[in-house]
N, C-alpha and C. Protein backbone atom coordinates (compact mmCIF):
# COMPACT_ATOMS: atom_id res chain seq x y z
N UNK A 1 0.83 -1.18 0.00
CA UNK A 1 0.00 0.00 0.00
C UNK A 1 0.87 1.25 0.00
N UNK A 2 1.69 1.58 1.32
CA UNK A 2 2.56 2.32 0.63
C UNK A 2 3.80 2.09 0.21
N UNK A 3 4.79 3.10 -0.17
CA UNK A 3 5.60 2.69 -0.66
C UNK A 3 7.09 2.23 0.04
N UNK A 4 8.04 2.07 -0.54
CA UNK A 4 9.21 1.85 0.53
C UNK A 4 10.08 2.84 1.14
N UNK A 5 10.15 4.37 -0.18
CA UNK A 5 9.95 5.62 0.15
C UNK A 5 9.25 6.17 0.75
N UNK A 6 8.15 6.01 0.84
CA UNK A 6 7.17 6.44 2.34
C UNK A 6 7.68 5.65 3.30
N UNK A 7 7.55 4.69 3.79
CA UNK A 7 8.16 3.94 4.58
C UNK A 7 9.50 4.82 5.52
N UNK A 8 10.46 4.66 4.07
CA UNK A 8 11.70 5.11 5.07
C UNK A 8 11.55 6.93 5.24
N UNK A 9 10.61 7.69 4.50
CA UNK A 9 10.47 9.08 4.89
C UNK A 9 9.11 9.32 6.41
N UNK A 10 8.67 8.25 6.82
CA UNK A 10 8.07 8.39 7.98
C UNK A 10 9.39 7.85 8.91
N UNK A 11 9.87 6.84 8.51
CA UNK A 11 10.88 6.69 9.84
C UNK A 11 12.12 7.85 9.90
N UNK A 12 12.59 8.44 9.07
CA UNK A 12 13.49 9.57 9.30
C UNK A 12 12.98 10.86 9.66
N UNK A 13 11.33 10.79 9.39
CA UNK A 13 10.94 12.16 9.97
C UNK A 13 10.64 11.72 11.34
N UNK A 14 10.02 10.68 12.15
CA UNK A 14 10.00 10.13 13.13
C UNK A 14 11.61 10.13 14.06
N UNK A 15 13.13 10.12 13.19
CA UNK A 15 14.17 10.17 13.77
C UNK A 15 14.01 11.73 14.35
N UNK A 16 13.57 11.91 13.08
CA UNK A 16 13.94 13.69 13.06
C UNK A 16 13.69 14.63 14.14
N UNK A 17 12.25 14.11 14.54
CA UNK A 17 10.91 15.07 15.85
C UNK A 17 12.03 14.04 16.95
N UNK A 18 12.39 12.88 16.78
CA UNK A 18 12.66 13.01 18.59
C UNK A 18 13.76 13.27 19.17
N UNK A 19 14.24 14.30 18.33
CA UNK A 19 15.95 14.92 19.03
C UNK A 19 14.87 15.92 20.09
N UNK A 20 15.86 16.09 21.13
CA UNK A 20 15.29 17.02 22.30
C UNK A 20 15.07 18.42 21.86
N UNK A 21 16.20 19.02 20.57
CA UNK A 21 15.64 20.49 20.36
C UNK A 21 15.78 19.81 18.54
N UNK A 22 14.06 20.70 18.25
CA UNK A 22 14.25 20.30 16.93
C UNK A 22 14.27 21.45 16.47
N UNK A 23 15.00 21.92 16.27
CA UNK A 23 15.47 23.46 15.14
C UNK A 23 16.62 23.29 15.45
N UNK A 24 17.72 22.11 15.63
CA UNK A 24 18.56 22.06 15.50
C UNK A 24 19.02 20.82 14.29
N UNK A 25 19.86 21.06 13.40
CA UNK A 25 20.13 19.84 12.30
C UNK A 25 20.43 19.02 12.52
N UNK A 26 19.87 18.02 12.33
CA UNK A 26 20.24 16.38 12.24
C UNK A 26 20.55 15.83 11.29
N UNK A 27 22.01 15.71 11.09
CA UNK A 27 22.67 15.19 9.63
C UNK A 27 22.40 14.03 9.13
N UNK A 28 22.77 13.74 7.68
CA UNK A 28 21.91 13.29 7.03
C UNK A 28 23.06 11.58 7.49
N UNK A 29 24.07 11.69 7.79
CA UNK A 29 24.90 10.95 7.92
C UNK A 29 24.62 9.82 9.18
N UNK A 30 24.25 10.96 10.21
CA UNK A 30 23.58 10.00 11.65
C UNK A 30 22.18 9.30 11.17
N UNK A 31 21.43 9.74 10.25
CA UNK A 31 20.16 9.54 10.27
C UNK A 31 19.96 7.83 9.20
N UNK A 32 21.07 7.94 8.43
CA UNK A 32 21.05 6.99 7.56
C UNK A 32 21.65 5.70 8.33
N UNK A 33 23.01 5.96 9.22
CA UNK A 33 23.64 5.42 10.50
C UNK A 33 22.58 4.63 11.55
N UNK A 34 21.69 5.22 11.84
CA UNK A 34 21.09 5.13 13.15
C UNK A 34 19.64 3.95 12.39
N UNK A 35 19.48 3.84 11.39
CA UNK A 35 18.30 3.76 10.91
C UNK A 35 18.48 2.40 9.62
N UNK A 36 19.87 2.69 9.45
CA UNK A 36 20.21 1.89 7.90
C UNK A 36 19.40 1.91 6.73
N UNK A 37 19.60 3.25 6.05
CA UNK A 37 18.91 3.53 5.30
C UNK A 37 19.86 3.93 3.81
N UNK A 38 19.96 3.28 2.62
CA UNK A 38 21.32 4.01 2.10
C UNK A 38 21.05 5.64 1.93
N UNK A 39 22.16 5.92 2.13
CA UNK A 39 22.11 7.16 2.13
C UNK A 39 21.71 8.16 1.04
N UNK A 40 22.15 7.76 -0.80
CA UNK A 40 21.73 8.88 -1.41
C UNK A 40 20.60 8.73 -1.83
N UNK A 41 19.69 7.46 -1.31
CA UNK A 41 18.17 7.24 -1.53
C UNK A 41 17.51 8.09 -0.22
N UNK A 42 17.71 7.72 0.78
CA UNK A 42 17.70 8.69 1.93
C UNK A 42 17.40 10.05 1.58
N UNK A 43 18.67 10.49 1.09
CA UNK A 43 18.91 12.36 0.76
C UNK A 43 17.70 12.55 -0.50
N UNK A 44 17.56 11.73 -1.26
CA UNK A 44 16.69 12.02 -2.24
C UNK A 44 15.01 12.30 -1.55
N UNK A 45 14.92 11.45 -0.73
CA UNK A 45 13.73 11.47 0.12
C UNK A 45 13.30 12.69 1.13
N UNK A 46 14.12 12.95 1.74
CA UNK A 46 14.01 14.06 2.60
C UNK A 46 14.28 15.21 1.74
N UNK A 47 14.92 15.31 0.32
CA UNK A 47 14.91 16.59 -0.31
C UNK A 47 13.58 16.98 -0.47
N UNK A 48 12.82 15.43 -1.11
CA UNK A 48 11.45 15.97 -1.43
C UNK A 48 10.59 16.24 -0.25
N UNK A 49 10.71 16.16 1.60
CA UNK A 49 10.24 16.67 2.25
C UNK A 49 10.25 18.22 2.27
N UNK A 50 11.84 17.91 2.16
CA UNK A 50 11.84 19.85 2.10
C UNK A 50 11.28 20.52 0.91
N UNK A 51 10.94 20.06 -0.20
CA UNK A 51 10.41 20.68 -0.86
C UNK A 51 9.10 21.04 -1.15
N UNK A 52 8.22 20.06 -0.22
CA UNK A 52 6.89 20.01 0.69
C UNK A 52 7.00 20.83 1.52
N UNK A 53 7.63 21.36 1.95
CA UNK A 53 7.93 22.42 3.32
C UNK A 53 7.89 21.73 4.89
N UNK A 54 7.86 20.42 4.71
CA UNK A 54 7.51 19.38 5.68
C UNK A 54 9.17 19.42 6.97
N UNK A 55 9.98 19.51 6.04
CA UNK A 55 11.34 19.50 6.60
C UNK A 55 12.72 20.65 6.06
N UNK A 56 13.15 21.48 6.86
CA UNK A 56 13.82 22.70 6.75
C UNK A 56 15.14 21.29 6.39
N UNK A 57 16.18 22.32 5.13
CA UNK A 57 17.63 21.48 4.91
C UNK A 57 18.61 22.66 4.73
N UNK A 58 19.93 22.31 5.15
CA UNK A 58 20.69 23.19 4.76
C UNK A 58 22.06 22.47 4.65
N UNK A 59 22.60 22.92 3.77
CA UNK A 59 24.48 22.32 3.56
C UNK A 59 25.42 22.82 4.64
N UNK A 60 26.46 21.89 4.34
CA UNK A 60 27.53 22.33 4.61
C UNK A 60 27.74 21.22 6.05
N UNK A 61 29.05 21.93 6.70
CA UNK A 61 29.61 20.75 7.37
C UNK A 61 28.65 20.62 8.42
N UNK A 62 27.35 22.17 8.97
CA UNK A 62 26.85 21.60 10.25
C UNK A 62 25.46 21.83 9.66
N UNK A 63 25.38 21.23 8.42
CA UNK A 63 23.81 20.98 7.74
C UNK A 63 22.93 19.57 7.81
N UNK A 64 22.12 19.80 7.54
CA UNK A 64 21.18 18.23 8.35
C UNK A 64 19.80 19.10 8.05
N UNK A 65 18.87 18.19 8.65
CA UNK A 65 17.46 18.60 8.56
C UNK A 65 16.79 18.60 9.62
N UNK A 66 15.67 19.59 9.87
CA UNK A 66 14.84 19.43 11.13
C UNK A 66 13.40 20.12 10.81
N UNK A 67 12.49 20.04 11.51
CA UNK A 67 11.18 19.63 11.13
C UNK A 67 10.31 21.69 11.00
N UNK A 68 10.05 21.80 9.81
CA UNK A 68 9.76 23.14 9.69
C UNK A 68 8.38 23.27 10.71
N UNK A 69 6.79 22.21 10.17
CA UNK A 69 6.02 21.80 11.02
C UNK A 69 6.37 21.50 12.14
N UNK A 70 5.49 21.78 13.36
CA UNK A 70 5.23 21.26 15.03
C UNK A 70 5.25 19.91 15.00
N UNK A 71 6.20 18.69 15.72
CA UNK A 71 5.31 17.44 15.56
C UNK A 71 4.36 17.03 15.99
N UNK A 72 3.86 18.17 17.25
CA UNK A 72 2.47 17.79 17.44
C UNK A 72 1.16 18.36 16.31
N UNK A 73 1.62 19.02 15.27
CA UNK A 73 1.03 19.42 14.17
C UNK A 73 0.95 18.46 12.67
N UNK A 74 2.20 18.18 12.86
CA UNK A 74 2.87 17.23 11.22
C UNK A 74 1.58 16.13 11.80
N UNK A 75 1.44 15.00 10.70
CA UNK A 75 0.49 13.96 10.84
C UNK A 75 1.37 13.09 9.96
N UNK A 76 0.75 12.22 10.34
CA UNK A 76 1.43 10.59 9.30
C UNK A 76 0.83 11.02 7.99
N UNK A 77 0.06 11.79 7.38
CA UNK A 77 -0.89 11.82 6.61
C UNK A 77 0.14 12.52 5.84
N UNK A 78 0.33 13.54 6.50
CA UNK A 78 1.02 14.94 5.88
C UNK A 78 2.40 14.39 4.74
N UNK A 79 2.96 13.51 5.75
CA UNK A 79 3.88 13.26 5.22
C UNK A 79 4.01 11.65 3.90
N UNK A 80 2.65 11.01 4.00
CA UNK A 80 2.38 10.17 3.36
C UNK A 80 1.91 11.25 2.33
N UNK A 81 1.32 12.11 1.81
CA UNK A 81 0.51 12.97 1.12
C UNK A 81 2.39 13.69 0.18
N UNK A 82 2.98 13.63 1.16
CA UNK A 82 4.46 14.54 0.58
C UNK A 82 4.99 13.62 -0.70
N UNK A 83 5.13 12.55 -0.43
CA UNK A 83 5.50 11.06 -0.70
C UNK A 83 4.85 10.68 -2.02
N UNK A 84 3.94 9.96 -1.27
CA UNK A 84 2.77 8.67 -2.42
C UNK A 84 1.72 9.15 -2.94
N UNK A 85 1.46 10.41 -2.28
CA UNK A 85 0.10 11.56 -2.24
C UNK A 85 -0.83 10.26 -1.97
N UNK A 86 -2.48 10.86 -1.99
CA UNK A 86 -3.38 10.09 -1.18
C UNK A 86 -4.02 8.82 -2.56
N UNK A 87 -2.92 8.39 -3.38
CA UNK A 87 -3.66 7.28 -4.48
C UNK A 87 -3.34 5.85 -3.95
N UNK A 88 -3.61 5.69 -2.87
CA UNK A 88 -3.56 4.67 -2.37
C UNK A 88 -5.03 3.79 -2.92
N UNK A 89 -5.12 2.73 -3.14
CA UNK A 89 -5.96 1.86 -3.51
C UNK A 89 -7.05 2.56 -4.69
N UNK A 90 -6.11 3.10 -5.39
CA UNK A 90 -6.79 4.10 -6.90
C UNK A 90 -6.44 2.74 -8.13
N UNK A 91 -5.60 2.15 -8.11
CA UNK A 91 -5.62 1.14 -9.36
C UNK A 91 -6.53 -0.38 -8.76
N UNK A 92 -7.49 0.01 -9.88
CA UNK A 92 -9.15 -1.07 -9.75
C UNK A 92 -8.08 -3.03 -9.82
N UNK A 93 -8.52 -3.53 -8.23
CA UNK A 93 -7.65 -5.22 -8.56
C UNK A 93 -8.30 -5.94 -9.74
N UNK A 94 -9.12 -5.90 -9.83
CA UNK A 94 -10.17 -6.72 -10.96
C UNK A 94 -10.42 -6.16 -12.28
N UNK A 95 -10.44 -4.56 -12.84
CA UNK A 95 -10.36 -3.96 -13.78
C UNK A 95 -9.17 -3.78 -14.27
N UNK A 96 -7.84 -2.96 -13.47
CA UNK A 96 -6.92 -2.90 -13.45
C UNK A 96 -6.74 -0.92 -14.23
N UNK A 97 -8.32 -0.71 -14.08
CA UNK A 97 -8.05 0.67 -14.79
C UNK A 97 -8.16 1.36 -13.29
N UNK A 98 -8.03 3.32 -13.15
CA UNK A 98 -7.86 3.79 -12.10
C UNK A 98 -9.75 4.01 -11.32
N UNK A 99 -9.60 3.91 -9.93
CA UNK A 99 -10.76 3.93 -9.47
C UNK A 99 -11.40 5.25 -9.01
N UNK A 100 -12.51 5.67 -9.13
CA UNK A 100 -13.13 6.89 -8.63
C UNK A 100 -13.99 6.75 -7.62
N UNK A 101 -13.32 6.86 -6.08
CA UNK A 101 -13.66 6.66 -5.16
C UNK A 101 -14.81 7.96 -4.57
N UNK A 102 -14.76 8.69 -5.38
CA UNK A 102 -15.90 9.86 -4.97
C UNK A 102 -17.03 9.53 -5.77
N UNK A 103 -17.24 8.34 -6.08
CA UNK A 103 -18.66 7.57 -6.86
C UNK A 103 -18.66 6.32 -5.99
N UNK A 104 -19.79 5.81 -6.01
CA UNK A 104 -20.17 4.28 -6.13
C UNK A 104 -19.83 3.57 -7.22
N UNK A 105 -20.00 2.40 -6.95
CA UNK A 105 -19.28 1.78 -8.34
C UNK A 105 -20.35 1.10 -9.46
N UNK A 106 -20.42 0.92 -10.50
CA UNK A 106 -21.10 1.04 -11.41
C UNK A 106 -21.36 -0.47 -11.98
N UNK A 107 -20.57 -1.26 -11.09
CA UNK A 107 -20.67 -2.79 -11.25
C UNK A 107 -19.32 -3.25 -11.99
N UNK A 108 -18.80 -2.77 -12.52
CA UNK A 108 -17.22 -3.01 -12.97
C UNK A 108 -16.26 -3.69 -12.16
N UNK A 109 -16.30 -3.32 -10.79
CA UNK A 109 -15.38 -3.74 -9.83
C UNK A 109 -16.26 -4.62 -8.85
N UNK A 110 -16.06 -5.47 -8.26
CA UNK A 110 -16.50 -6.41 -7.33
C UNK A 110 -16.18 -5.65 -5.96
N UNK A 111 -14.65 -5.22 -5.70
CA UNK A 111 -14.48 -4.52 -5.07
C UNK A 111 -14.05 -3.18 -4.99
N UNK A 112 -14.62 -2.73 -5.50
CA UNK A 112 -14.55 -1.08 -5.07
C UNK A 112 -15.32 -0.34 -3.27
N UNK A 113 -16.68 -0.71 -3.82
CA UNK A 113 -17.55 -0.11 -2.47
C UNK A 113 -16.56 -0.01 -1.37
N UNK A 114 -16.18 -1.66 -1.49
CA UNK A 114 -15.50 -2.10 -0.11
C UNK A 114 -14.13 -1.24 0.20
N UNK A 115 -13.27 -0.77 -0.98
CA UNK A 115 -12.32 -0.42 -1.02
C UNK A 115 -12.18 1.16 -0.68
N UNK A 116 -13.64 1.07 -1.06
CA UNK A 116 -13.96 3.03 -0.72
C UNK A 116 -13.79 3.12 0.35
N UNK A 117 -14.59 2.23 1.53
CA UNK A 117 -14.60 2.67 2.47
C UNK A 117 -13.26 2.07 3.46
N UNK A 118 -12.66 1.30 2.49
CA UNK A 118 -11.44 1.11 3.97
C UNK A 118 -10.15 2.64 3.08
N UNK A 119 -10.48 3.06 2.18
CA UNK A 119 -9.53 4.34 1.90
C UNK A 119 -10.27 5.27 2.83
N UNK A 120 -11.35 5.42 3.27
CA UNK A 120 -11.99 6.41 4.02
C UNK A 120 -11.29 6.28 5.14
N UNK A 121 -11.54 4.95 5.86
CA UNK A 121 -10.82 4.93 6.80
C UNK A 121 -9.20 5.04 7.12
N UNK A 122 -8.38 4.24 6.34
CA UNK A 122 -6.99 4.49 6.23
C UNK A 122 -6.66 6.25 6.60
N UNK A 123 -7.38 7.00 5.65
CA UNK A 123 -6.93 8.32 5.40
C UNK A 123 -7.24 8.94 7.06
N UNK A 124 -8.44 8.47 7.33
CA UNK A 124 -9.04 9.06 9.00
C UNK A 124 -7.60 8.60 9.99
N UNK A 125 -7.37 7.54 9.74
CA UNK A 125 -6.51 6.63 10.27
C UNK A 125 -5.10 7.39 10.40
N UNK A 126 -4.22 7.96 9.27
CA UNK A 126 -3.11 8.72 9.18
C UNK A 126 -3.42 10.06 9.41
N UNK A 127 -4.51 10.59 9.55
CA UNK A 127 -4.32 11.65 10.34
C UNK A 127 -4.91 11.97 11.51
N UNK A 128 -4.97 11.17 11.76
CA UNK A 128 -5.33 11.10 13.48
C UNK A 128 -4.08 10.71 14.03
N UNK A 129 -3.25 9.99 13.43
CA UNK A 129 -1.78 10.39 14.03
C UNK A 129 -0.42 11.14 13.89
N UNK A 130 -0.37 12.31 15.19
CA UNK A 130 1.06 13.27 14.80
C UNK A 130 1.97 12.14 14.93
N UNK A 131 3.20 13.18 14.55
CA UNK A 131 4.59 12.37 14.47
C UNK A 131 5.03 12.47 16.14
N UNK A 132 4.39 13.83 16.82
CA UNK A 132 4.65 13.60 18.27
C UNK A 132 4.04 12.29 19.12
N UNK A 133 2.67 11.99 18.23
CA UNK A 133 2.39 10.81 18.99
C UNK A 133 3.26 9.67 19.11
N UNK A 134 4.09 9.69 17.59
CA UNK A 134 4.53 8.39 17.46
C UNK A 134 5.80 8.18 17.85
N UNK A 135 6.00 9.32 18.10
CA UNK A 135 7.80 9.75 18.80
C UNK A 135 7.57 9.13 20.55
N UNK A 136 6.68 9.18 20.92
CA UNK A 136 6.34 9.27 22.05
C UNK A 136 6.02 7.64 22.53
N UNK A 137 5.52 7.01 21.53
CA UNK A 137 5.12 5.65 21.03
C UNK A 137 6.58 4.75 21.12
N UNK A 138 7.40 5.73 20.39
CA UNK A 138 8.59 4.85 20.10
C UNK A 138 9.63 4.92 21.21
N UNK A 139 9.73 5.98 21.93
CA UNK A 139 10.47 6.18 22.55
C UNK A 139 9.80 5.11 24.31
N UNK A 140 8.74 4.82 24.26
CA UNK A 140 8.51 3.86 25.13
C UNK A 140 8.40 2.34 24.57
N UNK A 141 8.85 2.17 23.76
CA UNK A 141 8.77 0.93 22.91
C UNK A 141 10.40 0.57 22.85
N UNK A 142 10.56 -0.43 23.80
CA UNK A 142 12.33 -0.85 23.92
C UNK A 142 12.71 -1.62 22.82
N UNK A 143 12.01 -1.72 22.11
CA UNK A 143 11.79 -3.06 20.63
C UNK A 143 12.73 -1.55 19.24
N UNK A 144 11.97 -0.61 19.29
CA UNK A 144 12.21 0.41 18.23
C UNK A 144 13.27 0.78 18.59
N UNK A 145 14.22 1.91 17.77
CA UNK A 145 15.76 2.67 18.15
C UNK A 145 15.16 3.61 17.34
N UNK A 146 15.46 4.98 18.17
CA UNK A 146 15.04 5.91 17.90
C UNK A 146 16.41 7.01 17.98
């Protein structure tokens, strides 16, 4: 559903919110380190945050990234929306053409209806959670490394 680029741009923005001061840079070097992420797939990913306005970047030797949004503001959504944008379950399994989830379905798809409504939910689902929640999540979770 999503992608592997979403994937690793929720877990580096998730690195990102739980430094103690975030308007300070977190290089791109620790983040790939801490996380195992290769790195110039990494940098490609978080460029396109910053270019969402999702994540402030700057060069040089004490450049890194940190979160322009509040993380009690940012949402899983926000940053899935930066990413994959919201076409999650848009290609029809049974038609294989794209689906128009702001209709009912017209009998073409077996499953659409059904699909409408778990995209309804998914979407309710990612934004009902900040990245502060999940920072907060992780950081009591001895299983995760944050």
């Amino acid at each position: 559903m999503l992608s592997a680029t979403c994937k690793y741009g929720i877990r580096a923005v998730i690195f990102i919110a739980s430094k103690s001061d975030q308007k300070i840079n977190t290089g791109l070097k620790e983040i790939t380190e801490k996380l195992n992420i290769p790195q110039p797939y990494l940098a490609k990913i978080l460029q396109i945050l910053a270019r969402k306005k999702i994540l402030h970047s700057s060069k040089g030797p004490h450049g890194g990234f940190y979160l322009m949004i509040p993380a009690s503001k940012l949402t899983l959504m926000d940053v899935i929306d930066a990413i994959d944008g919201r076409n999650f379950f848009d290609s029809c399994y049974v038609t294989g053409e794209r689906c128009n989830f702001d209709n009912p379905d017209n009998g073409l798809c077996v499953l659409h209806n059904d699909l409408r409504q778990e995209k309804v939910r998914l979407e309710k689902f990612f934004s009902s959670k900040t990245i502060e929640s999940l920072v907060r999540q992780a950081e009591g979770n001895t299983a995760i490394t944050i």
